[in-house]
Protein backbone atom coordinates (compact mmCIF):
# COMPACT_ATOMS: atom_id res chain seq x y z
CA UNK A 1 16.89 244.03 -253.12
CA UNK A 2 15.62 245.94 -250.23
CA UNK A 3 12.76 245.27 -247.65
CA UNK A 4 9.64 246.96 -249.24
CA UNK A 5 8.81 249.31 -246.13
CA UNK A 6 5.89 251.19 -248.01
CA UNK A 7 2.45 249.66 -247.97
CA UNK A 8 1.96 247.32 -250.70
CA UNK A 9 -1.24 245.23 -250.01
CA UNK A 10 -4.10 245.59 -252.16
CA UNK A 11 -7.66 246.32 -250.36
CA UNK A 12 -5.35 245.87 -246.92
CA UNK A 13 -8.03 246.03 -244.46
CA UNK A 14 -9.82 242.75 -246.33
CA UNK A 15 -6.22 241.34 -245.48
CA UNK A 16 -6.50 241.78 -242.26
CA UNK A 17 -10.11 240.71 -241.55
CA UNK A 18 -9.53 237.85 -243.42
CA UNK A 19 -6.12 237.18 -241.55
CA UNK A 20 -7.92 238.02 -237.88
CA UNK A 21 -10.52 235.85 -239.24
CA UNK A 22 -8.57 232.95 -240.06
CA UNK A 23 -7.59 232.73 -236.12
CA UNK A 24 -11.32 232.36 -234.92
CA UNK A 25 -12.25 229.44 -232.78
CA UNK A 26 -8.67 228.91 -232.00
CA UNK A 27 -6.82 228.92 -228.26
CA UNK A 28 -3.51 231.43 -228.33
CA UNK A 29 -1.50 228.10 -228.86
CA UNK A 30 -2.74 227.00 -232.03
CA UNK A 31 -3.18 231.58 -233.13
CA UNK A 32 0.53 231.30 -232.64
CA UNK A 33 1.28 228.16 -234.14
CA UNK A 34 -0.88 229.53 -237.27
CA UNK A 35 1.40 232.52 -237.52
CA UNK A 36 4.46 231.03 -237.24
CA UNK A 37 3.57 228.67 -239.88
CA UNK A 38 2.49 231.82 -242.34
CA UNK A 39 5.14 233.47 -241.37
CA UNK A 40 7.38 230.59 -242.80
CA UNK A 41 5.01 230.32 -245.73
CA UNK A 42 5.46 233.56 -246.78
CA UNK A 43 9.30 233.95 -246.01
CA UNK A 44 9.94 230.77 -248.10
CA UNK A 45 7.91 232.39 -250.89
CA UNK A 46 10.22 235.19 -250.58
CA UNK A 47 13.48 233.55 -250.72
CA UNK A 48 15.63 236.28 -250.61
CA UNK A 49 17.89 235.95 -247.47
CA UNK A 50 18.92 239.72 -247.64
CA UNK A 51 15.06 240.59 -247.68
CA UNK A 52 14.33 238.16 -244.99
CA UNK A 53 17.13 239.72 -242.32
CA UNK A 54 15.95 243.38 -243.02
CA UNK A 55 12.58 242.16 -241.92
CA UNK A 56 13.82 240.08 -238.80
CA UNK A 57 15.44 242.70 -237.59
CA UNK A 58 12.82 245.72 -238.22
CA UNK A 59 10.13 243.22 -236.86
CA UNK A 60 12.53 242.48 -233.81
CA UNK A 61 13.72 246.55 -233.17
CA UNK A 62 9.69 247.39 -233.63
CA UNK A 63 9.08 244.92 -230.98
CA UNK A 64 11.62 245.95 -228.53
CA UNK A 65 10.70 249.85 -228.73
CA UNK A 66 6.94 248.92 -228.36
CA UNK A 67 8.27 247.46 -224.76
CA UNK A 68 9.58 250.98 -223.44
């Protein structure tokens, strides 16, 4: 199966308040922590090792280009 690269959130901009919300009141320690511990939430739910690679590495290239 391949990573799902077109948007696919319903009502996406509730996700995101609600996700920027979530990380209120905390220090960049524990925002980090809190997204490393979705992130593993949500890969687990996943499952799909294929799926998780394409996304490691488009997360990872998208990172790297933003630096240039």
């Amino acid at each position: 199966m391949p990573l799902m690269r077109q948007p696919n959130i319903v009502d996406h901009d509730a996700f995101y308040e609600e996700l920027i919300d979530a990380q209120r009141d905390m220090n960049d320690e524990q925002a980090d922590m809190f997204l490393a511990k979705l992130v593993l939430i949500l890969a687990n739910h996943v499952g799909d090792r294929e799926v998780l690679s394409q996304a490691i590495q488009l997360a990872r290239a998208n990172t790297l280009a933003q630096r240039a």
